[in-house]
PDB file of N, CA and C in Angstrom:
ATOM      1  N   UNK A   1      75.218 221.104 289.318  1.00  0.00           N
ATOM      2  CA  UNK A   1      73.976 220.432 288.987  1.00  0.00           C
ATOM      3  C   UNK A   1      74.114 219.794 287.606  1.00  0.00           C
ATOM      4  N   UNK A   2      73.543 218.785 287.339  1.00  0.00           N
ATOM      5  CA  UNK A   2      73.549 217.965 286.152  1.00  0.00           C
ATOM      6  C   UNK A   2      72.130 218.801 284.995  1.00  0.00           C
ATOM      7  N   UNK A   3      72.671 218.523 283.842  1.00  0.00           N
ATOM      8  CA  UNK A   3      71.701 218.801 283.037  1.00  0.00           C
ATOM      9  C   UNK A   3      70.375 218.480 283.483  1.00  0.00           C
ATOM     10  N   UNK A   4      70.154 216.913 283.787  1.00  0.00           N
ATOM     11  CA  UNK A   4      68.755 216.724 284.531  1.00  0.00           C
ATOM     12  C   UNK A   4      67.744 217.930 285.236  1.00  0.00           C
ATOM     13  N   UNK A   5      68.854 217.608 286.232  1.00  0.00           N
ATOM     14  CA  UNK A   5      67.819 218.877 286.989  1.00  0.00           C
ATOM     15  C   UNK A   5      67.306 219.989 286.486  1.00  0.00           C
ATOM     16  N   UNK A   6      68.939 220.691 285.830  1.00  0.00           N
ATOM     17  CA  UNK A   6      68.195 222.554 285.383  1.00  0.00           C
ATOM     18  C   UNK A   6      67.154 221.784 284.609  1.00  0.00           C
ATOM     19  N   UNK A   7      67.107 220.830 283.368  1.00  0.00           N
ATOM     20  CA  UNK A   7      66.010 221.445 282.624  1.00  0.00           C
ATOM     21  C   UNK A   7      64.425 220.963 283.665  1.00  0.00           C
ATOM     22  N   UNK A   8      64.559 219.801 284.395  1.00  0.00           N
ATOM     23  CA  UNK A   8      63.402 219.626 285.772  1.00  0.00           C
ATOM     24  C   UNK A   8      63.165 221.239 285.979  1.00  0.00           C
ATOM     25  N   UNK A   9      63.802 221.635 286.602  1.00  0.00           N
ATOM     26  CA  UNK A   9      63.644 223.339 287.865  1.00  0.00           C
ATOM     27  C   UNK A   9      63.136 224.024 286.492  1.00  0.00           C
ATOM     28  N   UNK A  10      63.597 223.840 285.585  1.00  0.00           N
ATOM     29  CA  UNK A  10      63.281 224.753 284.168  1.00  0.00           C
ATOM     30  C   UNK A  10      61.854 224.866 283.643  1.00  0.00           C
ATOM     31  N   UNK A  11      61.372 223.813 283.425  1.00  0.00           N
ATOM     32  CA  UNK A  11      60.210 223.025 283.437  1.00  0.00           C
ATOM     33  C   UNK A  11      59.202 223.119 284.436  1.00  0.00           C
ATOM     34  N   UNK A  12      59.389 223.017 285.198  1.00  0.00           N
ATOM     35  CA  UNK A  12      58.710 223.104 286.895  1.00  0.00           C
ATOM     36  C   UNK A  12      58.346 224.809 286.809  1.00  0.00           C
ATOM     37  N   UNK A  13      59.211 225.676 286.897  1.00  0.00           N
ATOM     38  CA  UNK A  13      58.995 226.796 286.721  1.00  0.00           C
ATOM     39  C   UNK A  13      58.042 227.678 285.913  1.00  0.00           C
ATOM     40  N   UNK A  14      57.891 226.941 284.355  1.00  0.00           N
ATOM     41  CA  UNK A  14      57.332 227.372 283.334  1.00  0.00           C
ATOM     42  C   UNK A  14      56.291 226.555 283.690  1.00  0.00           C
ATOM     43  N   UNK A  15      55.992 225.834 284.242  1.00  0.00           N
ATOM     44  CA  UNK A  15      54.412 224.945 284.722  1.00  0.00           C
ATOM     45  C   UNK A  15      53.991 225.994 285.588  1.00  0.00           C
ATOM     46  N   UNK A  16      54.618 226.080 286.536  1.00  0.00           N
ATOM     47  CA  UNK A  16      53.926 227.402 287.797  1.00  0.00           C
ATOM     48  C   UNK A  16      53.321 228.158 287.655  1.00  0.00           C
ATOM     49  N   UNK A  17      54.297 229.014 286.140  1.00  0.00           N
ATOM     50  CA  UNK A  17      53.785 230.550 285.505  1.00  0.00           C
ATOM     51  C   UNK A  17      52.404 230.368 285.053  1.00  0.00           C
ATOM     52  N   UNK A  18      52.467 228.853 283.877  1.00  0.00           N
ATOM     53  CA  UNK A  18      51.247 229.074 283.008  1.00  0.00           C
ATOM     54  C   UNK A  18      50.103 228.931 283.936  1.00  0.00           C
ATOM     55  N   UNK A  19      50.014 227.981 285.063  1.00  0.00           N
ATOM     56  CA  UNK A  19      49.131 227.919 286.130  1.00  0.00           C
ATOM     57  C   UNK A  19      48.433 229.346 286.974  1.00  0.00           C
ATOM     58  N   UNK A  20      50.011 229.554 287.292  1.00  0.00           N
ATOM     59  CA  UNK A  20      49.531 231.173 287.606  1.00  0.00           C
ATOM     60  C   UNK A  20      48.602 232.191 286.536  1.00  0.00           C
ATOM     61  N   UNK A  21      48.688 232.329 285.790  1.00  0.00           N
ATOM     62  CA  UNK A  21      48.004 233.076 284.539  1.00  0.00           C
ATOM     63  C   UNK A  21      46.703 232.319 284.748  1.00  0.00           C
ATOM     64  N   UNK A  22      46.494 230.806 284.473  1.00  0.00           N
ATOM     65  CA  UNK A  22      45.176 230.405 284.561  1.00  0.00           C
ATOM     66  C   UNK A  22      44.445 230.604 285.233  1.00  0.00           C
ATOM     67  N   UNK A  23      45.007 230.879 286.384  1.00  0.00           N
ATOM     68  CA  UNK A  23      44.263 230.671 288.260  1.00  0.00           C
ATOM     69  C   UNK A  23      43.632 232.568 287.884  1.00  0.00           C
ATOM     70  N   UNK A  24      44.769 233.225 287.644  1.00  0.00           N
ATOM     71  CA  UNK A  24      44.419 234.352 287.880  1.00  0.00           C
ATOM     72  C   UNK A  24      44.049 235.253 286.741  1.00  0.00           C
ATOM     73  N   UNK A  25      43.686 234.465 286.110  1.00  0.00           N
ATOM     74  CA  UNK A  25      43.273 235.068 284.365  1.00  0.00           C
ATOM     75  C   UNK A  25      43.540 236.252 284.052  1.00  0.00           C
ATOM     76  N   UNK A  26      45.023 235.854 283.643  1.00  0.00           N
ATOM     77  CA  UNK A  26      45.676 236.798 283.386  1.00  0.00           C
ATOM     78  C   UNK A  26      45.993 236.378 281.818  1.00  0.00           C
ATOM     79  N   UNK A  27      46.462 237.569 281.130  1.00  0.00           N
ATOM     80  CA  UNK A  27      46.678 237.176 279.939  1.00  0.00           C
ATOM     81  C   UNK A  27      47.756 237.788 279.079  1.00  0.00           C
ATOM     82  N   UNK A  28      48.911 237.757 278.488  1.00  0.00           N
ATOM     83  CA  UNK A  28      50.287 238.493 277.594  1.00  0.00           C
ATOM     84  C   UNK A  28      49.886 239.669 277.730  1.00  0.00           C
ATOM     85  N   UNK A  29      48.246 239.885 277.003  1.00  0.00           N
ATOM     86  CA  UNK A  29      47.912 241.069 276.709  1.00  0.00           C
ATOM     87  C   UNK A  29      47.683 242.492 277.492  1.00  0.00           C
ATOM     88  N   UNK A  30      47.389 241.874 278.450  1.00  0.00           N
ATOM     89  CA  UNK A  30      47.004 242.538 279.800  1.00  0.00           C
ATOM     90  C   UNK A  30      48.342 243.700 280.056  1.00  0.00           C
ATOM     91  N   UNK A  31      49.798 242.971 279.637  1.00  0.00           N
ATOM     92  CA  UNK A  31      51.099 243.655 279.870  1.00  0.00           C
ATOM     93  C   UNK A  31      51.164 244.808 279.075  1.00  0.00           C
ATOM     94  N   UNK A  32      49.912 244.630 277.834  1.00  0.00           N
ATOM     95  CA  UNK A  32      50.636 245.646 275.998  1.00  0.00           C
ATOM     96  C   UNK A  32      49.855 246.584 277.087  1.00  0.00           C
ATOM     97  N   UNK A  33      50.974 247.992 276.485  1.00  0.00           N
ATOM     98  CA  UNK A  33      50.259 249.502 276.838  1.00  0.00           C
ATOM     99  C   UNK A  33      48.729 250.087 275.735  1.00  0.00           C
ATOM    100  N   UNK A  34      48.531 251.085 276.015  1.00  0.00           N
ATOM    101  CA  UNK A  34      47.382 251.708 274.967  1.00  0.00           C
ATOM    102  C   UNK A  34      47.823 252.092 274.096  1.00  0.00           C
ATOM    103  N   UNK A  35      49.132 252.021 273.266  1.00  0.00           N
ATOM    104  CA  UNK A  35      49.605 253.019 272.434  1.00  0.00           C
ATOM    105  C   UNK A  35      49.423 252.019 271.107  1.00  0.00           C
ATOM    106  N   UNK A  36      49.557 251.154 271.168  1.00  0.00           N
ATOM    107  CA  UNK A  36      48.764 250.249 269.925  1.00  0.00           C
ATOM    108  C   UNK A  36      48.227 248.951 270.343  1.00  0.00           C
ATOM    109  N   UNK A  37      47.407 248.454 269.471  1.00  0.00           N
ATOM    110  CA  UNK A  37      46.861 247.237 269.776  1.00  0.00           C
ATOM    111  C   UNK A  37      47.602 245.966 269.552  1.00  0.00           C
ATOM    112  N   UNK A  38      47.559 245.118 270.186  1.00  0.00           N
ATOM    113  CA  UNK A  38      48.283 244.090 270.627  1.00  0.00           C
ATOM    114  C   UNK A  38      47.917 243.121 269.308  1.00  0.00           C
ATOM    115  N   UNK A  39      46.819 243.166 268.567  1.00  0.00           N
ATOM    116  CA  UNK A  39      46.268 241.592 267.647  1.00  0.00           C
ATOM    117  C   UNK A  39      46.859 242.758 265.894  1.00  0.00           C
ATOM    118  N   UNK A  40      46.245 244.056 265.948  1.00  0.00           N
ATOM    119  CA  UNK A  40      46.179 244.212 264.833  1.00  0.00           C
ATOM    120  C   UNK A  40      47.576 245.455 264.712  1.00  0.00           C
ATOM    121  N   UNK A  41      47.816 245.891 265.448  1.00  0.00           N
ATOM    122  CA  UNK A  41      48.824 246.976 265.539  1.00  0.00           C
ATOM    123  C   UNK A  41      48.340 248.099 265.084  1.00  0.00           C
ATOM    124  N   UNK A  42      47.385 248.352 265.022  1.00  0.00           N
ATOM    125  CA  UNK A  42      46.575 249.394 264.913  1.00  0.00           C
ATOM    126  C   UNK A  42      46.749 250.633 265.845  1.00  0.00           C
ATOM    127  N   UNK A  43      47.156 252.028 266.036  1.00  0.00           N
ATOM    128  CA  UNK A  43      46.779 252.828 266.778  1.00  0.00           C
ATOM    129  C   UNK A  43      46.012 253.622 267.109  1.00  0.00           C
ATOM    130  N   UNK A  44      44.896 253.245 266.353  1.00  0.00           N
ATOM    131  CA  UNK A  44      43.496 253.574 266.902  1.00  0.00           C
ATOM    132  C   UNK A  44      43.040 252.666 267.951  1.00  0.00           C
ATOM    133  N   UNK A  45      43.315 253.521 268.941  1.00  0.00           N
ATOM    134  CA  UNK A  45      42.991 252.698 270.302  1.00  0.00           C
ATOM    135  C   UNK A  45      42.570 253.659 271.188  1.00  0.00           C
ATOM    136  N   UNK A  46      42.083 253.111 271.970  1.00  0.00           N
ATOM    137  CA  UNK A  46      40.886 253.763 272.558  1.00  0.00           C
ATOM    138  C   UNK A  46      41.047 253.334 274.301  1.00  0.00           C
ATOM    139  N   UNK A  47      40.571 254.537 275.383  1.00  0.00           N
ATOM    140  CA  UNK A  47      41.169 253.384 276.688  1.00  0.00           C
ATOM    141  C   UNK A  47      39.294 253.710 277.263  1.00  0.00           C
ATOM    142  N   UNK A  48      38.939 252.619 278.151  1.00  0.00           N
ATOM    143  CA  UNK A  48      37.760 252.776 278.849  1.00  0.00           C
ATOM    144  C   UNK A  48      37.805 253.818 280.168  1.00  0.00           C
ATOM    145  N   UNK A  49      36.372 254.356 280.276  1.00  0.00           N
ATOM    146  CA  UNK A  49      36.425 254.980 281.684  1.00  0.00           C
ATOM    147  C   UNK A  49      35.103 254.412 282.025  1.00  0.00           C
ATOM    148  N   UNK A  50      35.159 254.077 283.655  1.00  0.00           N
ATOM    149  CA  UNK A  50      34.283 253.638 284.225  1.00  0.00           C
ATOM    150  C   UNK A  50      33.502 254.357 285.299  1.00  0.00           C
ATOM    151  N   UNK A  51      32.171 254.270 285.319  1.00  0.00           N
ATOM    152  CA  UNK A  51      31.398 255.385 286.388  1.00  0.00           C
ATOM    153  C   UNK A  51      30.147 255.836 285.585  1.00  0.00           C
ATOM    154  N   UNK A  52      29.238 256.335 286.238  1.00  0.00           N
ATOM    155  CA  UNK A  52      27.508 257.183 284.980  1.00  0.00           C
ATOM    156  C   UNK A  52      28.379 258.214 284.570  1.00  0.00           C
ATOM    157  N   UNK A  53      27.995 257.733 283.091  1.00  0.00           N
ATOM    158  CA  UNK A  53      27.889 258.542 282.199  1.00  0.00           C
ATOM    159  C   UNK A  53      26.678 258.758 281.812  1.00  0.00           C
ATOM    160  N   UNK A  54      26.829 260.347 281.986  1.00  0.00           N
ATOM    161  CA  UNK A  54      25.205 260.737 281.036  1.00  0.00           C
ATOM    162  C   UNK A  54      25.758 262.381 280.191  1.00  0.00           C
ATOM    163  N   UNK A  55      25.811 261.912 278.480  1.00  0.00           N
ATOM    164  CA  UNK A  55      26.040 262.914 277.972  1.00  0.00           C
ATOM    165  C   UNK A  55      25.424 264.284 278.147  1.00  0.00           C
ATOM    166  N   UNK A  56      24.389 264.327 278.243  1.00  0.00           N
ATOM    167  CA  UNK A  56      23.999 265.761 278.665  1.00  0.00           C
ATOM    168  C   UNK A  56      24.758 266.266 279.926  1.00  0.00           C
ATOM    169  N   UNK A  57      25.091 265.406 280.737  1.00  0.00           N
ATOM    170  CA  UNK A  57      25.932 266.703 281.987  1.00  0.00           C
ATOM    171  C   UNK A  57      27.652 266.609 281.766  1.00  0.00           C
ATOM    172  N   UNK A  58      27.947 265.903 280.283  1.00  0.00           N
ATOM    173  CA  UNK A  58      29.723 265.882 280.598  1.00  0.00           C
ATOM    174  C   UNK A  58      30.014 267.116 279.722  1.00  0.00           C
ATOM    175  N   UNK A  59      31.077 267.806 279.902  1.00  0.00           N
ATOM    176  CA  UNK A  59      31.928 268.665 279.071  1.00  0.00           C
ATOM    177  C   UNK A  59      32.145 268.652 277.468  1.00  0.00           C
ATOM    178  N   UNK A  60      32.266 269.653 276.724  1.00  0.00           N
ATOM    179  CA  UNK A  60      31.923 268.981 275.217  1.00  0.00           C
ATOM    180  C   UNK A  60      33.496 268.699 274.796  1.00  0.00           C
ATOM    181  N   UNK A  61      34.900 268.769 276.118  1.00  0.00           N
ATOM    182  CA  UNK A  61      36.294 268.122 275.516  1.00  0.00           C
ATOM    183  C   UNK A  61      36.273 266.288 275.499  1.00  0.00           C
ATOM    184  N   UNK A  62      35.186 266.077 276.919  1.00  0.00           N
ATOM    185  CA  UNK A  62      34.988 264.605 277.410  1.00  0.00           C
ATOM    186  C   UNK A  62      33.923 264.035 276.018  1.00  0.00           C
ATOM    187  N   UNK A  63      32.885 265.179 276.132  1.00  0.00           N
ATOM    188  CA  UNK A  63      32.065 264.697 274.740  1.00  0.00           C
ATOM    189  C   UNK A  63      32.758 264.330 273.364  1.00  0.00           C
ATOM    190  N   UNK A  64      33.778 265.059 273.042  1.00  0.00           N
ATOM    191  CA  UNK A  64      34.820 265.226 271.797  1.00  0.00           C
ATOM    192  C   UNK A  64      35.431 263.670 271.894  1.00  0.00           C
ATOM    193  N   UNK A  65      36.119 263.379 273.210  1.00  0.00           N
ATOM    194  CA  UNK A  65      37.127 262.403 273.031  1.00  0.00           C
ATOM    195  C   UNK A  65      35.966 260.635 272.805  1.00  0.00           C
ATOM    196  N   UNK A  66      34.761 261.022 273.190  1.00  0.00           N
ATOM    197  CA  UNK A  66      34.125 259.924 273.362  1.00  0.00           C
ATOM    198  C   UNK A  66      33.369 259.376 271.892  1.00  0.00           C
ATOM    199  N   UNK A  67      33.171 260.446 270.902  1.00  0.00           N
ATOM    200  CA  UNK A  67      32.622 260.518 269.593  1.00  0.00           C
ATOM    201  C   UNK A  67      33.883 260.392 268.630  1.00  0.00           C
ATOM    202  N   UNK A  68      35.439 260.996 268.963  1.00  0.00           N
ATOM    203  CA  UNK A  68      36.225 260.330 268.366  1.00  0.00           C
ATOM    204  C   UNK A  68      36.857 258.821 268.422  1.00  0.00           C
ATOM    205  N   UNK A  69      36.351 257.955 269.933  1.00  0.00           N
ATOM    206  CA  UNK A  69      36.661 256.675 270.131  1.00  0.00           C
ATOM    207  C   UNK A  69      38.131 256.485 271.189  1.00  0.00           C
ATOM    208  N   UNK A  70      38.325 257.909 271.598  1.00  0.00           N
ATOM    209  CA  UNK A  70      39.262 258.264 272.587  1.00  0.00           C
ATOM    210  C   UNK A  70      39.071 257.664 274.046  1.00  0.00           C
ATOM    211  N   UNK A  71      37.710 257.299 274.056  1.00  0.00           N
ATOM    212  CA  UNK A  71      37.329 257.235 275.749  1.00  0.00           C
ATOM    213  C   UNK A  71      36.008 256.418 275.219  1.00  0.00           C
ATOM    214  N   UNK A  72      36.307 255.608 276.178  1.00  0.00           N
ATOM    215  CA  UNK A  72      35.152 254.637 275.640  1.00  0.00           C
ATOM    216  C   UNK A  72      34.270 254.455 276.692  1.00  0.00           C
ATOM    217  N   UNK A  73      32.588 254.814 276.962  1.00  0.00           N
ATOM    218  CA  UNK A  73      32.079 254.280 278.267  1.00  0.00           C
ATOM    219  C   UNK A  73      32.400 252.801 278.767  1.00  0.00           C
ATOM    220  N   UNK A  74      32.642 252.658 279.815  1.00  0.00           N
ATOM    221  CA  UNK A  74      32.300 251.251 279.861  1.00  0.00           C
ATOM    222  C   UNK A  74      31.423 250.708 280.912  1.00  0.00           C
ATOM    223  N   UNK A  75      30.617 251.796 281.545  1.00  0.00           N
ATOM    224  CA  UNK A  75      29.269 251.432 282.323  1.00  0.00           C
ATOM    225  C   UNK A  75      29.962 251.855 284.093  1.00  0.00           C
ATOM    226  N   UNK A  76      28.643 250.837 284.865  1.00  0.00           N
ATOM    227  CA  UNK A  76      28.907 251.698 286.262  1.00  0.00           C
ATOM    228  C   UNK A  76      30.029 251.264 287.041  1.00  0.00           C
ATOM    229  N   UNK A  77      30.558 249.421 286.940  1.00  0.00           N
ATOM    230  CA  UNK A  77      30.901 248.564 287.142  1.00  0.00           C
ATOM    231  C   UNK A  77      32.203 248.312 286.835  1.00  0.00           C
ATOM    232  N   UNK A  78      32.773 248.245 287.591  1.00  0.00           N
ATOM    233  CA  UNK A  78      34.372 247.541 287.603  1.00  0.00           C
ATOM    234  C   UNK A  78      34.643 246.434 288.281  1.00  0.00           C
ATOM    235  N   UNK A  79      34.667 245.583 287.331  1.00  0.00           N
ATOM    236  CA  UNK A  79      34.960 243.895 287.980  1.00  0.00           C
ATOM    237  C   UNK A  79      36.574 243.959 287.547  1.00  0.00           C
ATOM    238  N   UNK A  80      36.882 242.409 288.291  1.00  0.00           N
ATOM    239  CA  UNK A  80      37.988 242.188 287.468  1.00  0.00           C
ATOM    240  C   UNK A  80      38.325 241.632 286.556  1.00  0.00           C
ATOM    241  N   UNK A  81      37.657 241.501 285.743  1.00  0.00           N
ATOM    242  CA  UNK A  81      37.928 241.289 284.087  1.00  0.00           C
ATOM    243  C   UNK A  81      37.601 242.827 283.158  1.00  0.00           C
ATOM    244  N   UNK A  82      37.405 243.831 283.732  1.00  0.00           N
ATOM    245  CA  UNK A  82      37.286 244.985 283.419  1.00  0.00           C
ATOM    246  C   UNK A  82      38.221 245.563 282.365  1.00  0.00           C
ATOM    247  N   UNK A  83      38.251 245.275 280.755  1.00  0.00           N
ATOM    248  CA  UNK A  83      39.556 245.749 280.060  1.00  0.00           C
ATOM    249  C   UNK A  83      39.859 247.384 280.008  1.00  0.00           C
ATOM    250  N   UNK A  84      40.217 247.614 279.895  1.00  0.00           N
ATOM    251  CA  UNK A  84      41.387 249.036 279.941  1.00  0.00           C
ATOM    252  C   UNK A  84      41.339 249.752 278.395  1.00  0.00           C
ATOM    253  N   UNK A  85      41.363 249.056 277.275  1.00  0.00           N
ATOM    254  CA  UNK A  85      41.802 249.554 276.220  1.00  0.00           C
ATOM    255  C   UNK A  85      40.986 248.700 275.126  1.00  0.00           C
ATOM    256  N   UNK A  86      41.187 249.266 274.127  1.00  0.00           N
ATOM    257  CA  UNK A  86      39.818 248.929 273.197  1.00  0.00           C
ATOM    258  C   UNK A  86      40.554 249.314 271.870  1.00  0.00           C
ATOM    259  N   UNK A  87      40.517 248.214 270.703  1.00  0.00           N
ATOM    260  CA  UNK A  87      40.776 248.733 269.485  1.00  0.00           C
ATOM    261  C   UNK A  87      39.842 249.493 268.539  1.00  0.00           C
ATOM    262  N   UNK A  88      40.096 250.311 267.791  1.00  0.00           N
ATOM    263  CA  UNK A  88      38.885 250.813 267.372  1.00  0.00           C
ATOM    264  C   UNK A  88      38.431 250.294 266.002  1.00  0.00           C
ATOM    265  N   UNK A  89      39.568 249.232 265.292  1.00  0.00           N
ATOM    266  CA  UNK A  89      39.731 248.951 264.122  1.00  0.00           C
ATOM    267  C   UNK A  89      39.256 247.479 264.401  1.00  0.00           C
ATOM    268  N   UNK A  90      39.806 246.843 264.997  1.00  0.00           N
ATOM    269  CA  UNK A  90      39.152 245.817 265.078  1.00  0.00           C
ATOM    270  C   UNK A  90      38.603 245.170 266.455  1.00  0.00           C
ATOM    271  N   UNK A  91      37.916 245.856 267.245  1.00  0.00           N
ATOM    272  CA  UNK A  91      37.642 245.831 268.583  1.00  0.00           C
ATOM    273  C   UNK A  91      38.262 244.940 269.689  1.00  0.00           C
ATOM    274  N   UNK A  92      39.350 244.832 269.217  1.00  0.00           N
ATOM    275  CA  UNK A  92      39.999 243.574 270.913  1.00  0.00           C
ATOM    276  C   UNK A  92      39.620 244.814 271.703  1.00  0.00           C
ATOM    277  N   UNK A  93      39.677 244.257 272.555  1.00  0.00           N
ATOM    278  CA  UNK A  93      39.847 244.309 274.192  1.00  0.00           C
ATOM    279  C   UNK A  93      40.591 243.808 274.919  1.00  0.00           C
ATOM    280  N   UNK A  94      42.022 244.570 275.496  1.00  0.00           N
ATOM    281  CA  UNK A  94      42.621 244.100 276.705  1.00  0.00           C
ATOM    282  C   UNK A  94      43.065 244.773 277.483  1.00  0.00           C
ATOM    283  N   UNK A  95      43.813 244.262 278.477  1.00  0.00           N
ATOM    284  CA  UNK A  95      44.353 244.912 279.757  1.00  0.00           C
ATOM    285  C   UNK A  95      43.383 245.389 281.358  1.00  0.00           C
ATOM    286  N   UNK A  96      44.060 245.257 281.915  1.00  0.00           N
ATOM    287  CA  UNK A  96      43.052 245.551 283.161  1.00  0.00           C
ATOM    288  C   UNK A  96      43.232 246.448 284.092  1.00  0.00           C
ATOM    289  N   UNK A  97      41.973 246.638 284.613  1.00  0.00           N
ATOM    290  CA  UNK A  97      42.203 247.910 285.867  1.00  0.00           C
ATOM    291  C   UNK A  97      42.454 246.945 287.157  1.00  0.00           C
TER     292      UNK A  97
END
């Protein structure tokens, strides 16, 4: 194959991806784990749980992790833009369920 092409197929390829990400709003961040934050590098990070919460009937280890910023409510609802992880320093939000 001639230079032409690879960098065409090269090009073509990296058009697909970014499309793909758009279509499916997806984002770099979505890939970072919980163990630090992706903007500030912070490891105060925090991951969401989803479902009723009502402090009077949870456990006081679930109560503990939720007042240290360990577990974050995030209501009844899981869509898919639903983030996963939460900075505690400077609040991004990313990743998904």
């Amino acid at each position: 194959m001639n230079k032409k092409k690879v960098v065409l197929i090269a090009s073509s390829i990296i058009i697909l991806i970014i499309i793909c990400f758009m279509v499916f709003n997806i984002s770099l961040y979505d890939f970072y784990g919980g163990d630090q934050c992706p903007k500030c590098k912070s490891k105060n990070v925090g991951s969401f749980f989803y479902g009723l919460y009502e402090p009077e009937y949870e456990d006081s280890i679930t109560l503990a992790k939720v007042e240290k910023g360990e577990l974050i409510p995030g209501g009844c609802v899981i869509d898919f833009n639903s983030p996963k992880y939460r900075c505690n320093d400077c609040f991004f939000k990313w990743g998904k369920y």
